[in-house]
N, C-alpha and C. Protein backbone atom coordinates (compact mmCIF):
# COMPACT_ATOMS: atom_id res chain seq x y z
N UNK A 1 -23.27 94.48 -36.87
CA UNK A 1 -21.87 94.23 -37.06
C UNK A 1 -21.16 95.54 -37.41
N UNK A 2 -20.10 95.83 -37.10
CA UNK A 2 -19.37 97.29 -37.08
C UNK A 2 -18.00 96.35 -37.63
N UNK A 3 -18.41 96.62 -39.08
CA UNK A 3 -17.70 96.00 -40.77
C UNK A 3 -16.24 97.04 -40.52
N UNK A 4 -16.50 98.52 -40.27
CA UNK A 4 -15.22 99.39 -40.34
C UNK A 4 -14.21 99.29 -39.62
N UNK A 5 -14.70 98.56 -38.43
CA UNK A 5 -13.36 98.58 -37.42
C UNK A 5 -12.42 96.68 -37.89
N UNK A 6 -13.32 96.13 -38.78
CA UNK A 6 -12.55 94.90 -39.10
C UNK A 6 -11.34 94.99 -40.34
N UNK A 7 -10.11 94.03 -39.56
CA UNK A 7 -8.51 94.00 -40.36
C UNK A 7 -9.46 93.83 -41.87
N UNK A 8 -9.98 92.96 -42.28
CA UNK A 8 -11.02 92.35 -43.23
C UNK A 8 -11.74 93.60 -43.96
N UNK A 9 -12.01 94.31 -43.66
CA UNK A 9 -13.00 95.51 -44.22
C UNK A 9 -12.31 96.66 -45.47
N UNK A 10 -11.89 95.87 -46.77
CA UNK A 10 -11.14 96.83 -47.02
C UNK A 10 -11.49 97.89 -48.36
N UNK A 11 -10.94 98.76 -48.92
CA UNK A 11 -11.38 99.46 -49.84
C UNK A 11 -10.75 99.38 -51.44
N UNK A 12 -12.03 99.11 -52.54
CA UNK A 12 -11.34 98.66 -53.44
C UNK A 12 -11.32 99.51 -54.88
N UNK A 13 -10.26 100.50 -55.28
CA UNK A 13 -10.80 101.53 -55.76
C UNK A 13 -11.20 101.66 -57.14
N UNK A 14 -10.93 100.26 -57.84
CA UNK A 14 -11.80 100.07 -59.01
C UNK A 14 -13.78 100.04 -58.88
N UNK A 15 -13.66 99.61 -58.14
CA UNK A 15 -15.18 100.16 -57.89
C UNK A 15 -15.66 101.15 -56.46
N UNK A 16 -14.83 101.84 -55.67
CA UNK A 16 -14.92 102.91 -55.20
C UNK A 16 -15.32 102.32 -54.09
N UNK A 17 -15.66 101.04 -53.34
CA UNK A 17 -16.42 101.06 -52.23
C UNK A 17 -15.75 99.80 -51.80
N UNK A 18 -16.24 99.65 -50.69
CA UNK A 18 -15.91 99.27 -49.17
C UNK A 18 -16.19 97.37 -49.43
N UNK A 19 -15.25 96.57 -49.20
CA UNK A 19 -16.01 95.14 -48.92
C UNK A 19 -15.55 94.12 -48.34
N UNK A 20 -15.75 93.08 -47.73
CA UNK A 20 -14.98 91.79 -46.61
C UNK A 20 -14.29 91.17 -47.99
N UNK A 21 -12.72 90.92 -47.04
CA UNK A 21 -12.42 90.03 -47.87
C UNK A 21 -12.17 88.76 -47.37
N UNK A 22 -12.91 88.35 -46.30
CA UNK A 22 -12.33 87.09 -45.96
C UNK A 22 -13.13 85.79 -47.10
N UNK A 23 -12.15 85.01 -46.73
CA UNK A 23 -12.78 84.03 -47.66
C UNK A 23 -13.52 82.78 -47.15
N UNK A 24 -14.98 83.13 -47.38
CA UNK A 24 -15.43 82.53 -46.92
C UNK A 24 -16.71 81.66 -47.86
N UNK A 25 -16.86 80.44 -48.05
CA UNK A 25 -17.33 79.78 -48.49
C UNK A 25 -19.38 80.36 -48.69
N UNK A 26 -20.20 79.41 -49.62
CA UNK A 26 -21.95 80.36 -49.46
C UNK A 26 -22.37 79.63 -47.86
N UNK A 27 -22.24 78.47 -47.77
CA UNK A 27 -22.42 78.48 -46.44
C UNK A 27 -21.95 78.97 -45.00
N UNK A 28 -21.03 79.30 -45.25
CA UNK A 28 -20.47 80.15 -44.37
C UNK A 28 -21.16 81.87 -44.22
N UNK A 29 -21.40 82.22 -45.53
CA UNK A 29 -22.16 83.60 -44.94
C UNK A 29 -23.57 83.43 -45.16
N UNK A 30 -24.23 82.22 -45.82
CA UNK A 30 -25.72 81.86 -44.96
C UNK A 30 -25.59 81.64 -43.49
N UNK A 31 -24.66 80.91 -43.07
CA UNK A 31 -24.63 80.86 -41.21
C UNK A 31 -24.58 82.54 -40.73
N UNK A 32 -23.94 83.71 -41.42
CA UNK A 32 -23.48 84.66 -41.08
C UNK A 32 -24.88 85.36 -41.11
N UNK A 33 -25.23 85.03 -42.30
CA UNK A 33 -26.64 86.43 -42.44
C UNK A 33 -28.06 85.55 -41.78
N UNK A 34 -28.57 84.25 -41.41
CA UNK A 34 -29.10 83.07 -40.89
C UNK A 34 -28.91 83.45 -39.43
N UNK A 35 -27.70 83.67 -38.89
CA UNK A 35 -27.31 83.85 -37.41
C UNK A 35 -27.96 84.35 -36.77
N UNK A 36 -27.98 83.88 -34.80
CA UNK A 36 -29.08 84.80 -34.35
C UNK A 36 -27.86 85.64 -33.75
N UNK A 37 -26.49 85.65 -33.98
CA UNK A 37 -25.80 86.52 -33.16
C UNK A 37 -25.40 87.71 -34.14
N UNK A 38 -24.55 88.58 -32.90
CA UNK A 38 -24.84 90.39 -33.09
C UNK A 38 -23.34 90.80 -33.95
N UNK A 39 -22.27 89.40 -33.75
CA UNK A 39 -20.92 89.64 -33.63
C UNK A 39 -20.43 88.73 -35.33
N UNK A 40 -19.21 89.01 -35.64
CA UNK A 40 -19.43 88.54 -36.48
C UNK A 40 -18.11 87.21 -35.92
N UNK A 41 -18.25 85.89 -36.92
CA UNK A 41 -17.39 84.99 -36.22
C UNK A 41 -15.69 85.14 -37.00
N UNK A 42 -15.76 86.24 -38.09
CA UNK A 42 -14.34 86.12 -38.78
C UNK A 42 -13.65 87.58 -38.62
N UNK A 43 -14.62 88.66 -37.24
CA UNK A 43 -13.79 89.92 -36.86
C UNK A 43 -12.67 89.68 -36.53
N UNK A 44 -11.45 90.39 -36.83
CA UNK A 44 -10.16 90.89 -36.76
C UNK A 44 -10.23 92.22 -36.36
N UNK A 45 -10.06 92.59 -35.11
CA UNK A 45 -9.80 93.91 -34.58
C UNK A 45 -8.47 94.77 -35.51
N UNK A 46 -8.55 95.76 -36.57
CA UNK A 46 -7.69 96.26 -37.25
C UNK A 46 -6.76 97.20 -36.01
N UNK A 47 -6.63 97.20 -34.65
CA UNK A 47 -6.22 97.93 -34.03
C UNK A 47 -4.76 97.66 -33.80
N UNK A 48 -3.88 98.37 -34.86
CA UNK A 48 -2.10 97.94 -35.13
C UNK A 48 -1.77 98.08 -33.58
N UNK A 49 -1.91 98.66 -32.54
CA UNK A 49 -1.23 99.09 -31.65
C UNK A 49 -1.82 97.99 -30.52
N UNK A 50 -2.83 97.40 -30.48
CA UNK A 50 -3.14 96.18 -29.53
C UNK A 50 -2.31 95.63 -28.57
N UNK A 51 -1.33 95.01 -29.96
CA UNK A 51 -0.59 93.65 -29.33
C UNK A 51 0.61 94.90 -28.52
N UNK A 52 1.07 95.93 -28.76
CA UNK A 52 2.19 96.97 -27.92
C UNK A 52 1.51 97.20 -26.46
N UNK A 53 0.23 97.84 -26.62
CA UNK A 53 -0.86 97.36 -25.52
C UNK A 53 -1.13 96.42 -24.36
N UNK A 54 -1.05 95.66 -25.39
CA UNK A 54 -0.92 94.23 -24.54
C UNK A 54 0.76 93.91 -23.89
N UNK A 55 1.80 94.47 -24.23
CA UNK A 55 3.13 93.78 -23.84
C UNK A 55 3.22 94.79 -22.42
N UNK A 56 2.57 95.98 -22.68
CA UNK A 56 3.13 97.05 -21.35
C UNK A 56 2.58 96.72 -20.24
C-alpha cells in the first residue's frame, strides 16, 4: 500500500509521525491487514489538481 500518496495519510506533530485517519471500525482494518489484496479499500488519491485534469 503506498500510505503517502493517500488524502487520509496525514502528519501529526504532537507525536512527530505520519498516520491514517480514516475512521474505520477493528473489523474493518482486520479485513484490511487479513486481505489478500495489494490496494487499499479507503485510498483517496491526495492529487488537488485531478478533478482540473479531468474537466480539460
Amino acid at each position: 500500500m503506498n500510505c503517502s500518496e493517500c488524502a487520509y495519510y496525514e502528519y501529526d506533530d504532537e507525536d512527530e509521525s505520519y498516520y491514517c485517519s480514516v475512521d474505520m471500525d477493528e473489523d474493518d482494518y482486520a479485513r484490511l491487514m487479513m486481505g489478500s489484496r495489494d490496494a487499499c479499500p479507503f485510498f483517496r488519491s491526495d492529487d488537488e489538481y485531478a478533478v482540473v485534469r479531468h474537466q480539460m
